[in-house]
N, C-alpha and C. Protein backbone atom coordinates (compact mmCIF):
# COMPACT_ATOMS: atom_id res chain seq x y z
N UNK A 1 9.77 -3.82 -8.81
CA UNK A 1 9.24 -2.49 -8.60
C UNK A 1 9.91 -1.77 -7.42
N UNK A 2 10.11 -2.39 -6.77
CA UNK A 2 10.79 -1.44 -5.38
C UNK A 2 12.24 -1.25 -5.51
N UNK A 3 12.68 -0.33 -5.03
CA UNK A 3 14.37 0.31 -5.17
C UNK A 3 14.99 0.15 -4.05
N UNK A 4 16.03 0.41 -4.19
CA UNK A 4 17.00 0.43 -2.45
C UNK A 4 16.27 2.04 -1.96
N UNK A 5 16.61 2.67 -2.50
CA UNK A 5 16.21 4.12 -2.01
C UNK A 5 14.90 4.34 -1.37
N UNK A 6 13.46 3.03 -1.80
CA UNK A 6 12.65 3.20 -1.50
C UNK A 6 12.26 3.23 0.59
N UNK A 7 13.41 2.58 0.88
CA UNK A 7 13.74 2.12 2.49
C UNK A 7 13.59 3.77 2.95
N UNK A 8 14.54 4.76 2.26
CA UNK A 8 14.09 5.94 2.89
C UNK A 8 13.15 7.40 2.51
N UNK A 9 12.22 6.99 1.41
CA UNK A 9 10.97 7.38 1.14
C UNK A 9 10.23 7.75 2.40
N UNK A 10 9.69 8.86 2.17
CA UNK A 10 8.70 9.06 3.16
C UNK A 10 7.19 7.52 2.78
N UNK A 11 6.96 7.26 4.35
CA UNK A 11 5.78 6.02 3.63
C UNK A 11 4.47 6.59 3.92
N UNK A 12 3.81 5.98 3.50
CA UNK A 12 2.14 6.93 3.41
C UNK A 12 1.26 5.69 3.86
N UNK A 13 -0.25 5.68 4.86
CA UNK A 13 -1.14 4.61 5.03
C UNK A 13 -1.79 4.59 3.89
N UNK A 14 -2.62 3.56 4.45
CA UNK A 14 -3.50 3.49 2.95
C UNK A 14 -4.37 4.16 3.25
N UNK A 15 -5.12 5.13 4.18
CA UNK A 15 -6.34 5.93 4.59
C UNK A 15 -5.24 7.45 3.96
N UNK A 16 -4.31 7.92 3.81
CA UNK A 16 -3.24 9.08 2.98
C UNK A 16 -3.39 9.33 1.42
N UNK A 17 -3.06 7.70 1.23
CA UNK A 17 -3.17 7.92 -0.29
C UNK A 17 -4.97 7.78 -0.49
N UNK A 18 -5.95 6.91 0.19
CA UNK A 18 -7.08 7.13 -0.31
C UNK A 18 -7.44 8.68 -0.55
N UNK A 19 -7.44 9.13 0.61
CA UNK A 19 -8.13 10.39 0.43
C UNK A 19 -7.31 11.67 -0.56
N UNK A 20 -6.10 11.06 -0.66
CA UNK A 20 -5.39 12.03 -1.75
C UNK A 20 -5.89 11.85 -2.96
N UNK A 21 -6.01 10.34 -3.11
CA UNK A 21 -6.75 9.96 -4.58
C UNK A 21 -7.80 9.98 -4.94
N UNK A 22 -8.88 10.09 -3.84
CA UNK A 22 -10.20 10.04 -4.00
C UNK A 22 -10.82 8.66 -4.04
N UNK A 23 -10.20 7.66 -3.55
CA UNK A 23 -10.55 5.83 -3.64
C UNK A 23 -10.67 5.93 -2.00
N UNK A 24 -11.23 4.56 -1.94
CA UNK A 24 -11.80 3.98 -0.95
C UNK A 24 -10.27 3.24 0.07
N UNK A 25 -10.28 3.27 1.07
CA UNK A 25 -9.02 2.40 1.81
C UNK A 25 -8.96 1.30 1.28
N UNK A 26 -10.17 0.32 1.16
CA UNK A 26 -10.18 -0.69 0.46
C UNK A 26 -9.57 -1.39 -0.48
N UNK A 27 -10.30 -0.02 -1.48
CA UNK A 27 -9.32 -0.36 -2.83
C UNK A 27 -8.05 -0.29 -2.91
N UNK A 28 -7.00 1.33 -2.34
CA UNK A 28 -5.67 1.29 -1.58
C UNK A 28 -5.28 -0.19 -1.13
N UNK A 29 -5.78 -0.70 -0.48
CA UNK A 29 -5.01 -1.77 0.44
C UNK A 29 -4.97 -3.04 -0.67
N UNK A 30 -5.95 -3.18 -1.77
CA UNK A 30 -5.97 -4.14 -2.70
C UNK A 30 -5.18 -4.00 -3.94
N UNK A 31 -4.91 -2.44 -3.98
CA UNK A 31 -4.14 -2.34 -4.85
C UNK A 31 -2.12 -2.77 -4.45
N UNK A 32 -2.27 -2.42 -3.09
CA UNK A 32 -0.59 -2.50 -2.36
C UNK A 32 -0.26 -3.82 -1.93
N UNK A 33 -1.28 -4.41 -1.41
CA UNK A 33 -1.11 -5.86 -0.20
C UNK A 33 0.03 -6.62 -0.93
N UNK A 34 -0.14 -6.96 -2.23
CA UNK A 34 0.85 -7.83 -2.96
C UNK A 34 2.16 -7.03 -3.59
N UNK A 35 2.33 -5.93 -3.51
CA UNK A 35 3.47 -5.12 -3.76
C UNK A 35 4.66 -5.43 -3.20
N UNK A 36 5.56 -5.86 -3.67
CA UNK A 36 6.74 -5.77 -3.53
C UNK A 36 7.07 -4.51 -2.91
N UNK A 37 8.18 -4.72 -1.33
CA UNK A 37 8.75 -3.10 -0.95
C UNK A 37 7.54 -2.66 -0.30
N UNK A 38 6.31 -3.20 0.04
CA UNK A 38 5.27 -2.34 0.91
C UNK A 38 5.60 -2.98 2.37
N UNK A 39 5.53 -2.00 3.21
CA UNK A 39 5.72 -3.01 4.59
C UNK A 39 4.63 -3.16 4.95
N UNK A 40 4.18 -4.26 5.46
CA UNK A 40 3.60 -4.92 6.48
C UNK A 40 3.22 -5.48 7.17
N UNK A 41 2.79 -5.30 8.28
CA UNK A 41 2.73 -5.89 9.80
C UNK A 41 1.26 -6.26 10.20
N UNK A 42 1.71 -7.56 10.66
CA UNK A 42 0.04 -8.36 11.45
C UNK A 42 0.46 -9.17 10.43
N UNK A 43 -1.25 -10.21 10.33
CA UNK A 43 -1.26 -11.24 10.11
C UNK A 43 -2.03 -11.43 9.51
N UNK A 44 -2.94 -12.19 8.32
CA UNK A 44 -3.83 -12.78 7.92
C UNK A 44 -4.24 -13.48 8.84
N UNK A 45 -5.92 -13.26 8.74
CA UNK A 45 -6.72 -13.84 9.31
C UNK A 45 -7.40 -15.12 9.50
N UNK A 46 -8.05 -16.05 10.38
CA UNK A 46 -8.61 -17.18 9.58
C UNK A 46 -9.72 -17.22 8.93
N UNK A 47 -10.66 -18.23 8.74
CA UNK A 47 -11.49 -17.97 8.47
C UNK A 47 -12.62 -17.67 9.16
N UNK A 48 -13.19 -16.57 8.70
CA UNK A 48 -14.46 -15.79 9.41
C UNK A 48 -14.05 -14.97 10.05
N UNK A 49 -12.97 -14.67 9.94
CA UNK A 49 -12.22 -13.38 11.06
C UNK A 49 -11.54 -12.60 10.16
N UNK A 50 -11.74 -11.41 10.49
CA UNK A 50 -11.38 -9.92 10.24
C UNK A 50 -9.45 -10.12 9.94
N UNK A 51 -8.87 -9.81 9.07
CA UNK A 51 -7.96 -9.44 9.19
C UNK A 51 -7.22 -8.60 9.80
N UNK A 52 -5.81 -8.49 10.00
CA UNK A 52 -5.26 -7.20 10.82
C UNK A 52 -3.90 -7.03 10.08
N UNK A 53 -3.90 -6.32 9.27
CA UNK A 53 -2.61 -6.30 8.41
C UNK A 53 -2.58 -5.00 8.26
N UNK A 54 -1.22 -3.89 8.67
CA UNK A 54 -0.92 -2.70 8.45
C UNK A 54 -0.31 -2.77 7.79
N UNK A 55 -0.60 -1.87 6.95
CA UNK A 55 0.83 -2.01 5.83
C UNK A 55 1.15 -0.04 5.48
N UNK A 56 2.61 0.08 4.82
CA UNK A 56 2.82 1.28 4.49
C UNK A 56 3.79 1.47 3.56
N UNK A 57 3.48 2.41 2.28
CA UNK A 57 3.64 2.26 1.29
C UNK A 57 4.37 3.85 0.63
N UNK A 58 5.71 3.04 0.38
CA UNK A 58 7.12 4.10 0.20
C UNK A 58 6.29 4.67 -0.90
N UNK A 59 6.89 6.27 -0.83
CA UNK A 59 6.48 7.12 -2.19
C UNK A 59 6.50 6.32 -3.10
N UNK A 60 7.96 6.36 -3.47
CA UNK A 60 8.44 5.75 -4.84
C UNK A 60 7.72 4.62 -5.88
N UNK A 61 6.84 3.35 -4.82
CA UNK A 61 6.16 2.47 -5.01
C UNK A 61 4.63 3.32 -5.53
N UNK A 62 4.20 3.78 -4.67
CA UNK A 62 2.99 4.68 -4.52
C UNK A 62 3.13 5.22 -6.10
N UNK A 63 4.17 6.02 -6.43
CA UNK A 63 4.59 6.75 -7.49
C UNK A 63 4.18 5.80 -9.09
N UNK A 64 4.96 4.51 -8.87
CA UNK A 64 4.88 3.74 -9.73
C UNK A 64 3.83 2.76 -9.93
N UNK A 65 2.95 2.82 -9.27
CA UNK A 65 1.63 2.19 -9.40
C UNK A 65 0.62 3.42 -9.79
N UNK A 66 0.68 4.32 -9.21
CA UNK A 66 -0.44 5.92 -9.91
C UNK A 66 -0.50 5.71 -11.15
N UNK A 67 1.23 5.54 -11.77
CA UNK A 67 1.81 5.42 -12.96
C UNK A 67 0.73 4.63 -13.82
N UNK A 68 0.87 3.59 -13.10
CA UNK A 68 0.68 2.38 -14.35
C UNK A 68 -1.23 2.30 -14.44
N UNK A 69 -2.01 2.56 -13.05
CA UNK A 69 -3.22 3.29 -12.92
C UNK A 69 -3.50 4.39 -13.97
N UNK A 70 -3.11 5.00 -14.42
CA UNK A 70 -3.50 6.20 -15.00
C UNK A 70 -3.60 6.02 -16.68
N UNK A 71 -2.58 4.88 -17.04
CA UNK A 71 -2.67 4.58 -18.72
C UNK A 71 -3.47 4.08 -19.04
């Protein structure tokens, strides 16, 4: 799913695309976390502790998941 070109995509948080889409950050972040081409930074958590994982997510990717969401 991800392209070379996607490196210079504008990237979007996941609190950008929620509120563009009308979904929850939540769901955003569950839909991207395993995406190929999404960056992100931090770490998984252990157990009983909060995660801290930023992540940010090239148009192009963004583009092609709406995609496949919408059929």
């Amino acid at each position: 799913m991800p392209t070379d070109t996607a490196i210079f995509d504008r990237h979007f948080s996941p609190r950008t695309l929620a509120e563009m889409w009308g979904f929850s950050e939540d769901t955003i972040l569950r839909w991207f976390e395993d995406v190929p081409g999404v960056l992100k930074q931090g770490s998984e958590a252990g157990r009983g502790k909060r995660r801290k994982i930023t992540i940010r997510i090239p148009e192009s990717i963004a583009r092609s998941v709406y995609a496949e969401r919408i059929r």
